[in-house]
Protein backbone atom coordinates (compact mmCIF):
# COMPACT_ATOMS: atom_id res chain seq x y z
CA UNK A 1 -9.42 -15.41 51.93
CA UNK A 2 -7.53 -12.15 51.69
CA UNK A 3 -8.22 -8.72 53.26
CA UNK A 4 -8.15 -5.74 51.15
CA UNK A 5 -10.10 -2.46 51.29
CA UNK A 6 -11.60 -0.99 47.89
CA UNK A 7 -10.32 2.10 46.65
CA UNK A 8 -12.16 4.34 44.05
CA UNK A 9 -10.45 7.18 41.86
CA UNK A 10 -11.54 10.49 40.81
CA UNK A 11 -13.54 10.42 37.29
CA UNK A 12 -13.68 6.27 37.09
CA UNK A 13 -16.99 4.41 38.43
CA UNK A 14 -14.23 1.01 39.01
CA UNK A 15 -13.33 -0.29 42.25
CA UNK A 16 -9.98 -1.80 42.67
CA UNK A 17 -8.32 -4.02 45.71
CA UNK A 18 -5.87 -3.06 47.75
CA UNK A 19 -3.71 -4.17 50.54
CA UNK A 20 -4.70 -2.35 54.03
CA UNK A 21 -1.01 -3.09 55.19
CA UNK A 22 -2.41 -3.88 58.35
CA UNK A 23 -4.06 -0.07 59.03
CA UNK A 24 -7.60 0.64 59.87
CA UNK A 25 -9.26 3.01 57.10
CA UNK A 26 -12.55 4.62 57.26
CA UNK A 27 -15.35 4.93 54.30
CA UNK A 28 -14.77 7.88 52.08
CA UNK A 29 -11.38 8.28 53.71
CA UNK A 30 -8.43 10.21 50.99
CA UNK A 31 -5.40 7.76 50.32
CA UNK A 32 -2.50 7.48 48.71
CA UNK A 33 -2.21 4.50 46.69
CA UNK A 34 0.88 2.90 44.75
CA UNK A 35 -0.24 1.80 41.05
CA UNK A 36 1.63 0.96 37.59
CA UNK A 37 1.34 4.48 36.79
CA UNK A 38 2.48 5.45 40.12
CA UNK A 39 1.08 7.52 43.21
CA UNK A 40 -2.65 7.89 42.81
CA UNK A 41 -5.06 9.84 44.61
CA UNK A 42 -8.01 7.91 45.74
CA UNK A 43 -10.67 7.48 47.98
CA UNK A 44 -11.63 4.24 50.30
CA UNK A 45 -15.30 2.99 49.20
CA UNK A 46 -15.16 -0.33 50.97
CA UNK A 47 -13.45 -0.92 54.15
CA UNK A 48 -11.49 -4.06 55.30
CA UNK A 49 -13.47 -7.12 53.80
CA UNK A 50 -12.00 -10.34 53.14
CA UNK A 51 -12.48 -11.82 49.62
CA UNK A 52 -12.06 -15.01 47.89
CA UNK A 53 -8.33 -15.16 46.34
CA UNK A 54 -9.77 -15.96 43.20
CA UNK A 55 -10.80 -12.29 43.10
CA UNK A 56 -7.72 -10.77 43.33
CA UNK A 57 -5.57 -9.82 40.26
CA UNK A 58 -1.59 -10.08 41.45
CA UNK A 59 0.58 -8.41 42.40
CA UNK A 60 -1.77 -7.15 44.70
CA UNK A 61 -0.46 -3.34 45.64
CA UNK A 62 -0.77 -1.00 48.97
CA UNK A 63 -2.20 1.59 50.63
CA UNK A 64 0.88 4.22 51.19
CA UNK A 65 -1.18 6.13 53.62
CA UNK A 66 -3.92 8.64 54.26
CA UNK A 67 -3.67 11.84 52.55
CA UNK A 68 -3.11 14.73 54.12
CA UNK A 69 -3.87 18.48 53.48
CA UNK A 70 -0.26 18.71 51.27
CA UNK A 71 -1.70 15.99 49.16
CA UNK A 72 -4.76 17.32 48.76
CA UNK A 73 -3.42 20.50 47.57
CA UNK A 74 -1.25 18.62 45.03
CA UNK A 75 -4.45 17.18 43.68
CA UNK A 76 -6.08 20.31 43.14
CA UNK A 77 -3.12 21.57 41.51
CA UNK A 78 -2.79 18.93 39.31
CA UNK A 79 -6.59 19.54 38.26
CA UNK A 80 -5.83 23.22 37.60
CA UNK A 81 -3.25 22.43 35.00
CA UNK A 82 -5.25 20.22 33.01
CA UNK A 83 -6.97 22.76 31.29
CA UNK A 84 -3.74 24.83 30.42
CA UNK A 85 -2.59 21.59 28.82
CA UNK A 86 -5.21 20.49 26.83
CA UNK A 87 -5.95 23.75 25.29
CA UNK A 88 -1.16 23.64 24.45
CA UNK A 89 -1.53 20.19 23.08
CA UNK A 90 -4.74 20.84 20.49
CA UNK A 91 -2.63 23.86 19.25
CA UNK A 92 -0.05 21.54 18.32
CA UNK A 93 -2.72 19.23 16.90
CA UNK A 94 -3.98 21.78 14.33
CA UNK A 95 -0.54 22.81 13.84
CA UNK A 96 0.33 19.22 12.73
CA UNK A 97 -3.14 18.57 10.69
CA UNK A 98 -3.55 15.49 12.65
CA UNK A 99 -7.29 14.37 12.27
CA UNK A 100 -7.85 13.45 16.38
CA UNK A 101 -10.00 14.75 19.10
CA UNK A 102 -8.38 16.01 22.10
CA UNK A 103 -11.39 14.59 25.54
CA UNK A 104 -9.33 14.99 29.01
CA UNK A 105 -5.75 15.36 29.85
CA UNK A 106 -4.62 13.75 33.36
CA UNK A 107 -1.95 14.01 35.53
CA UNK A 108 -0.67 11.70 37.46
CA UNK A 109 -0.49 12.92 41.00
CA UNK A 110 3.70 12.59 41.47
CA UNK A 111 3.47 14.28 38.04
CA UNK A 112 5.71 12.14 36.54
CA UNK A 113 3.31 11.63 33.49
CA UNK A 114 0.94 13.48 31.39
CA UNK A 115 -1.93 11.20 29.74
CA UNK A 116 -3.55 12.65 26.90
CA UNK A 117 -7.06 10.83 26.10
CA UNK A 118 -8.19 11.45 22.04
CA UNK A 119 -10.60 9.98 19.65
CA UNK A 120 -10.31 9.18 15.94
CA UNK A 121 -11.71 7.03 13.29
CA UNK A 122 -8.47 5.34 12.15
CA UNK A 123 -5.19 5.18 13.37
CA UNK A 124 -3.09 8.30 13.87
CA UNK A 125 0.29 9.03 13.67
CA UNK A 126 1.30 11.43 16.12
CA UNK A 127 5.26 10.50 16.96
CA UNK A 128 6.22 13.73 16.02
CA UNK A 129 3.19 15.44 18.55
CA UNK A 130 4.62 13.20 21.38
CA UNK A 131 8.22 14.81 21.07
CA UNK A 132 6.86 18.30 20.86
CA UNK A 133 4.84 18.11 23.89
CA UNK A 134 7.44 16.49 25.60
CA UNK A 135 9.83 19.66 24.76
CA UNK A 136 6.94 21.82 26.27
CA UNK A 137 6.20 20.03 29.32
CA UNK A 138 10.12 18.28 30.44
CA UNK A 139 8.15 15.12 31.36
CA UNK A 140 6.60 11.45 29.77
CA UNK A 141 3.89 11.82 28.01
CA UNK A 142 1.21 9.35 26.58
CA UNK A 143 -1.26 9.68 24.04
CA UNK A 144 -3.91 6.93 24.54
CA UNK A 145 -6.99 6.67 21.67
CA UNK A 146 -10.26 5.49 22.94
CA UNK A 147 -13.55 4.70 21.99
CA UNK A 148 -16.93 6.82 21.99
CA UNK A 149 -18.29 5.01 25.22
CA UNK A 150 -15.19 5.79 27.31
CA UNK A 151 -15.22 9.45 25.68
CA UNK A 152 -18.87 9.93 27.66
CA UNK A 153 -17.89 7.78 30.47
CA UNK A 154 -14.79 10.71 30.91
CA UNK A 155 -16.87 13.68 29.99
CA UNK A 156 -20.04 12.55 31.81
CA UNK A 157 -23.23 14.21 31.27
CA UNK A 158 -26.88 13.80 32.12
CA UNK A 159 -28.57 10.93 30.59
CA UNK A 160 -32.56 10.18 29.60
CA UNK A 161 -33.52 9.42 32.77
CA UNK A 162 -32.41 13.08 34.14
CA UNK A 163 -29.49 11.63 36.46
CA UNK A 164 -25.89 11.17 35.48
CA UNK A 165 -24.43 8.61 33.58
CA UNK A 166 -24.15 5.00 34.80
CA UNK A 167 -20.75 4.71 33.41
CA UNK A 168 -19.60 7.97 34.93
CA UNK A 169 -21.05 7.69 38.23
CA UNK A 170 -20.75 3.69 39.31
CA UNK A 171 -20.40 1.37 36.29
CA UNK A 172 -17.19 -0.11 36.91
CA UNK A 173 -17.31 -2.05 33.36
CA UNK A 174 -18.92 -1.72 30.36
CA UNK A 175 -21.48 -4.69 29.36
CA UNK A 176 -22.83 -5.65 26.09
CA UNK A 177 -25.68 -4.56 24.73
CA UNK A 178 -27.57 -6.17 21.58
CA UNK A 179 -30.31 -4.85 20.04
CA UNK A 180 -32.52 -7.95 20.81
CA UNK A 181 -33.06 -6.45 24.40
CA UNK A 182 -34.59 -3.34 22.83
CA UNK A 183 -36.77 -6.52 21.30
CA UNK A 184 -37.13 -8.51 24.18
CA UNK A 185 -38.40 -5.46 25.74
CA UNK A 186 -40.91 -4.51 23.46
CA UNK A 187 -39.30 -0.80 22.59
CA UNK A 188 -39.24 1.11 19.63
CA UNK A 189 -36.51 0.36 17.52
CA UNK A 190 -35.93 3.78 17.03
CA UNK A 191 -32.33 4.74 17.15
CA UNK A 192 -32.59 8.34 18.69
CA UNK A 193 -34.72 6.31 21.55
CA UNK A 194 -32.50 3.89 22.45
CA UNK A 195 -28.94 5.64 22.29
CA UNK A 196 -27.11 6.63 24.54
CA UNK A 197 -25.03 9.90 24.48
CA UNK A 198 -22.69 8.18 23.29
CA UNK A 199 -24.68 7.24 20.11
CA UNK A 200 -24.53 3.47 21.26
CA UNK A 201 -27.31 1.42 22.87
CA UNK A 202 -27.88 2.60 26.33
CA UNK A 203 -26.28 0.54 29.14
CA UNK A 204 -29.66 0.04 31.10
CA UNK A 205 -30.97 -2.20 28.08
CA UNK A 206 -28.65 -4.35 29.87
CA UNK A 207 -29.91 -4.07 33.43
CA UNK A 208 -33.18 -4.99 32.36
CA UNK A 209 -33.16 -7.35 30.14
CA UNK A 210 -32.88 -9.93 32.97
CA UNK A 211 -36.41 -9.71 34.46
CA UNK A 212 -37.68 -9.44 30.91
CA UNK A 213 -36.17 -12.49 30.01
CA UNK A 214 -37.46 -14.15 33.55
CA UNK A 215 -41.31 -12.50 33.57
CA UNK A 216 -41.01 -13.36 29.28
CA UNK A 217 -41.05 -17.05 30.16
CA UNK A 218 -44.33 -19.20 29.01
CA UNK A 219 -45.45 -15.85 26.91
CA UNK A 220 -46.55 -16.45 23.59
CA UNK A 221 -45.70 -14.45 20.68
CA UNK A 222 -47.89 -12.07 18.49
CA UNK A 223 -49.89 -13.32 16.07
CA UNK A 224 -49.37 -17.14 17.62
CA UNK A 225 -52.38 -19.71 18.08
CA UNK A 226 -53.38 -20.60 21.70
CA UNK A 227 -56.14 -21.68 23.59
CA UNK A 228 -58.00 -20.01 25.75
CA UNK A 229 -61.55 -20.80 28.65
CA UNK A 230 -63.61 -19.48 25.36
CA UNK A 231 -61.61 -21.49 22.74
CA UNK A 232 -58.76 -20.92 19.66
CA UNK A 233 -57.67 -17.99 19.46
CA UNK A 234 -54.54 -15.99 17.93
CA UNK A 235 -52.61 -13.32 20.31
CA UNK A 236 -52.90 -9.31 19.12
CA UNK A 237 -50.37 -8.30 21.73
CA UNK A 238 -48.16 -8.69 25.08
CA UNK A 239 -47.83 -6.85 28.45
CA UNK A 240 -44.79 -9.02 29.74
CA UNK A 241 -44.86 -6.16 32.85
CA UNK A 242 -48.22 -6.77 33.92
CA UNK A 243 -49.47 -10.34 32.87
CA UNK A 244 -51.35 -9.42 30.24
CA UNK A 245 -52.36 -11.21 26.76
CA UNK A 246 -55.11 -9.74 24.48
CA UNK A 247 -56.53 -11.93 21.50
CA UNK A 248 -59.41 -12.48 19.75
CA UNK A 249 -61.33 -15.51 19.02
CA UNK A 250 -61.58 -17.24 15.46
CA UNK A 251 -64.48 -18.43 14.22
CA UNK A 252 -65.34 -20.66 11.89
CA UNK A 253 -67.78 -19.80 8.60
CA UNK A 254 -69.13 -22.07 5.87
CA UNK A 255 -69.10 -20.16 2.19
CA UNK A 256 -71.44 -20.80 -0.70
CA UNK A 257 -69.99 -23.99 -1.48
CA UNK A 258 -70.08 -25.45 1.26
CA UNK A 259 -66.34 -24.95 2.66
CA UNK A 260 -65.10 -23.98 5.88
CA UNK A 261 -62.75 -21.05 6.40
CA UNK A 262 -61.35 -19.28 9.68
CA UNK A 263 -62.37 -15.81 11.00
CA UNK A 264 -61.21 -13.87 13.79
CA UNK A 265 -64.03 -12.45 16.08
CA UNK A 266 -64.49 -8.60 16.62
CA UNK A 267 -64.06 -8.73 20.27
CA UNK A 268 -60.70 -8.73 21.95
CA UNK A 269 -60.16 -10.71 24.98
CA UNK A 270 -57.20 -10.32 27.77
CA UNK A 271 -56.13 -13.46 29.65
CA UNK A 272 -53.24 -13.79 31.96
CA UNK A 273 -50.32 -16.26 31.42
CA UNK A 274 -51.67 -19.19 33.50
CA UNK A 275 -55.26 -18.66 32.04
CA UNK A 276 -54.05 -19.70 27.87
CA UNK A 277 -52.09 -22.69 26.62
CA UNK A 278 -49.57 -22.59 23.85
CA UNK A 279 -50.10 -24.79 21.20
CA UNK A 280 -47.85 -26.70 19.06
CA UNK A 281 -45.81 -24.56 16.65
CA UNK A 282 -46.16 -27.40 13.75
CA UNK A 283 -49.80 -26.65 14.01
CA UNK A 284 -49.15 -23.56 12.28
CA UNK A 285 -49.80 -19.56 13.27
CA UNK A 286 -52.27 -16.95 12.72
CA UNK A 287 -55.30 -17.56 10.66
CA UNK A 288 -55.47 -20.06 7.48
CA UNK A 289 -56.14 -18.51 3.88
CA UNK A 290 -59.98 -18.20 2.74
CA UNK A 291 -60.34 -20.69 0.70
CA UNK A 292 -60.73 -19.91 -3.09
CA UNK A 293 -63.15 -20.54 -5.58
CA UNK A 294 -64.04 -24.09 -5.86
CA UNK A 295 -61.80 -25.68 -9.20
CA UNK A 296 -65.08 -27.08 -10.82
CA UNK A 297 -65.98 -23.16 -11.77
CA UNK A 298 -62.56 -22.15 -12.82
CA UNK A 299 -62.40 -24.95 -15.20
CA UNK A 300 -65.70 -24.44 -16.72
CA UNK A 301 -64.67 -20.77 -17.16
CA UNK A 302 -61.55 -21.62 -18.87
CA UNK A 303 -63.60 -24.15 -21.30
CA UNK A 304 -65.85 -21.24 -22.28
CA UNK A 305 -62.93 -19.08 -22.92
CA UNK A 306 -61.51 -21.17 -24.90
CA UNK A 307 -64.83 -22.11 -27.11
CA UNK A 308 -65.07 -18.42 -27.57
CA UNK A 309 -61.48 -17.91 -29.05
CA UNK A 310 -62.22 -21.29 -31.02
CA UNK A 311 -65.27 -19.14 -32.46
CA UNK A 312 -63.44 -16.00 -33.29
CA UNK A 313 -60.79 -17.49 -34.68
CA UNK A 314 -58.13 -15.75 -31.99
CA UNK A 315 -57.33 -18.88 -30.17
CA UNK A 316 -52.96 -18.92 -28.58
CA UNK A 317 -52.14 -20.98 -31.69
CA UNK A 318 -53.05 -18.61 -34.25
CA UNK A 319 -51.65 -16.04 -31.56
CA UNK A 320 -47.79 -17.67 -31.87
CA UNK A 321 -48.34 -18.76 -35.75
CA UNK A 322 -47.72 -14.74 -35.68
CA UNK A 323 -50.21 -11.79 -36.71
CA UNK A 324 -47.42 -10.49 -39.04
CA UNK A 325 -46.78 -12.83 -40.66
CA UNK A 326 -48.18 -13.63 -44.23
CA UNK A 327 -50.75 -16.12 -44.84
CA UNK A 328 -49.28 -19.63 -46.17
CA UNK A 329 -49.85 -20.44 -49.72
CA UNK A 330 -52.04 -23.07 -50.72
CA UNK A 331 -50.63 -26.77 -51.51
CA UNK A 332 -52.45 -26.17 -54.87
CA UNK A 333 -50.38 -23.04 -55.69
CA UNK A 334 -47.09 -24.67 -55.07
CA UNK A 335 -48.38 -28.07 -57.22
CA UNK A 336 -48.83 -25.98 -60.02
CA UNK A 337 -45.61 -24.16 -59.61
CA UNK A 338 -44.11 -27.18 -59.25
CA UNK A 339 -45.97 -28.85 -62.52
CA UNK A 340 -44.99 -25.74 -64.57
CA UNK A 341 -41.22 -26.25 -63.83
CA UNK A 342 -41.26 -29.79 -64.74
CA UNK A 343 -38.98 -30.54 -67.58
CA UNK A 344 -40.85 -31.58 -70.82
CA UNK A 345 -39.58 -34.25 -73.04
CA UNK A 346 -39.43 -32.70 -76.38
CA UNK A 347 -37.09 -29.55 -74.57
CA UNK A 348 -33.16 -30.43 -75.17
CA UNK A 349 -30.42 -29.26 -72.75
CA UNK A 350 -30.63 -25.70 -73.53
CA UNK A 351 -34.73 -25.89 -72.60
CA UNK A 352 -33.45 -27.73 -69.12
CA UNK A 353 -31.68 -24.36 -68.41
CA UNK A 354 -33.80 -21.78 -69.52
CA UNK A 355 -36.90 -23.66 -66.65
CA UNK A 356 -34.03 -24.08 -63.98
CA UNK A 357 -33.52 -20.72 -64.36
CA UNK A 358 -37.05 -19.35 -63.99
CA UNK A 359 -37.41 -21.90 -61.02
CA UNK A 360 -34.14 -20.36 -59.26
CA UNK A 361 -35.91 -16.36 -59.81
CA UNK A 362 -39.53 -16.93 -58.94
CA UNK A 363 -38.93 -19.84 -56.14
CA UNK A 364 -39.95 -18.47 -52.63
CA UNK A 365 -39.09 -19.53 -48.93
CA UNK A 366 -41.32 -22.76 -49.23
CA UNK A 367 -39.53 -24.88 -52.34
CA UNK A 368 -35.51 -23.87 -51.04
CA UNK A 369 -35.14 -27.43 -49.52
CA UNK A 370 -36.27 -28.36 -53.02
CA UNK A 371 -33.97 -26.06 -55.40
CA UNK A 372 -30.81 -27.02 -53.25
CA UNK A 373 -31.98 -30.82 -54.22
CA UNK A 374 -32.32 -30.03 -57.69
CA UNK A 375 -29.22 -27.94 -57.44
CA UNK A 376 -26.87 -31.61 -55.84
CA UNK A 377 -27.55 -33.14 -59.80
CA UNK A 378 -25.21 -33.19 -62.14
CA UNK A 379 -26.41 -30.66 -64.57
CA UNK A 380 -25.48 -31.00 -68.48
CA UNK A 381 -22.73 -29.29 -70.36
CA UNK A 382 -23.32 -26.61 -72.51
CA UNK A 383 -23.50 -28.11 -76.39
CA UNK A 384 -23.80 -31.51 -75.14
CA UNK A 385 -26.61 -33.27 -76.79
CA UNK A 386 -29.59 -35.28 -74.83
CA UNK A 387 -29.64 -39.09 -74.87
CA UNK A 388 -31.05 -40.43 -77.20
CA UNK A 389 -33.05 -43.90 -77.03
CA UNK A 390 -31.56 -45.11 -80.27
């Protein structure tokens, strides 16, 4: 175990460790502390406690001593300038077109540094701002960017609640937030209601999402089956404050045919947590579908359909055999056609031509297959002279 005292500066809500050095300081006392930046100005919030070592981050520093009226009129001084140098440094920001917001300048209380605190959305090169404030002010200066969160935890302001904000007044650190506490909590998932000024989710989702989470246990979820003193029933919402489950009953009704279905009763009911039972999730949620109309009708609807388009002659087959098309020819047309190109025996070669001729300009689509046949044989040579059987 290790004594220290806690010591809290101006404008942060984070309490750091010290070393008493072996002095006596009251609560709310002014100090003068020795940090990596240097002498700071702070203010005891916890006296001499001891702690577990595993709480302290090394090298553990002092506690110079008490401040005195000197030192507290360096501090006020120090405050005075800020605004003289943070309205200098954003002229030489919009003389250098540098695309950065200028939040709080600080002083370090030996004033052997000037921080300057900005916001951007990218990186930003400002190497040549650093030398030209240094000219200005003869002393180090830093330019450190930060995010929107520390940019309202700097400025401070007055949150939805009506007091200040948590991270400005006595959050030392700044917790996660998700937006499945705004769901575990049952709020509207409405940005504008639960930002902060910041524009992220407020801080307090945090705070509460604990007894949520602990009072949340053995609730069921809307729309989920349980079972109640008055039987099934499915859940139409959740008080997780106040105990509170309101559902309605289902009911079961026979149709026409002679099947069941489920229906959920007009009256809601409100049970507390110890007064339902949650079923098994594999036994499904909510209500089941109505069942539909029995397959037995369906089938003898389609059959009639079907009879009907049989009738009229407007059945899917003639459909896809296509309306625009022509109608086919009959098989006596085309056994004529093909009886009348025929080649007769008393014709010679010359009579062979002239009816493979009219066969090639009056064919159609149906006999192709059967000119390029006819077209694979050998015809006969001009002037040559048939066979004969002598």
């Amino acid at each position: 175990m290790i004594n220290v005292v806690g010591v809290r500066f101006p404008g942060s809500g984070r309490e750091y460790y010290f070393d008493p050095a072996g002095h006596l300081y009251r609560k709310d006392e002014e100090v003068i502390v020795e940090t990596a930046r240097g002498m700071e100005f702070g203010l005891i919030t916890m006296t001499e406690t001891a702690v577990p070592e595993e709480q302290i981050v090394k090298p553990l520093r002092k506690v110079l001593r008490s401040a005195d009226a000197r030192d507290r009129a360096r501090y006020e001084e120090n405050k005075a300038k800020r605004e003289q140098a943070l309205v200098l440094c954003q002229e030489k920001v919009d003389a250098r077109g540098l695309d950065m917001k200028l939040v709080d300048v600080e002083y370090t209380f030996d004033r052997s540094k000037i921080i300057f605190y900005f916001t951007a959305d990218g990186r930003v090169d400002f190497r040549d701002l650093v030398k030209d404030l240094a000219s200005v002010f003869k002393t180090r200066i830093e330019l450190r960017q930060i995010g929107v969160r520390d940019e309202a935890k700097l400025m401070g302001g007055i949150g939805n609640c009506g007091r200040g904000l948590c991270c400005r007044e006595w959050m030392p650190d700044f917790q996660p937030v998700s937006i499945k506490m705004a769901k575990t909590q049952n709020l509207s998932l409405n940005p504008t209601k639960i930002s902060g000024m910041c524009g992220r989710l407020m801080c307090c989702l945090k705070f509460e999402n604990d007894i949520y989470q602990e009072l949340g246990k053995g609730m069921p979820g809307i729309g989920e089956r349980i079972e109640t003193p008055e039987g099934l029933a499915v859940v139409m919402d959740v008080n997780i404050l106040i105990d509170k489950i309101k559902c309605r009953l289902i009911q079961t009704e026979t149709n026409a045919e002679g099947e069941e279905y489920e229906k959920l009763d007009s009256e809601i009911l409100v049970y507390g947590k110890e007064d339902i039972t949650r079923l098994d999730k594999r036994r499904g949620k909510g209500l089941q579908n109505p069942p539909r109309k029995p397959a037995q009708n369906v089938g003898k609807k389609k059959a009639q359909e079907a009879s009907e388009e049989e009738e009229s002659g407007k059945g899917k087959e003639a459909g896809r055999s296509g309306r625009n098309r022509p109608p086919r020819r009959r098989k006596e047309e085309g056994a004529d056609r093909r009886e009348a190109g025929k080649e007769s025996p008393e014709s010679g070669a010359s009579g062979t031509q002239q009816n493979a001729g009219a066969e090639n300009a009056k064919g159609d689509g149906q006999h192709r297959k059967r000119r390029r046949h006819r077209s694979r044989r050998k015809r006969p040579q001009e002037g040559a002279k048939p066979e004969s059987g002598e």
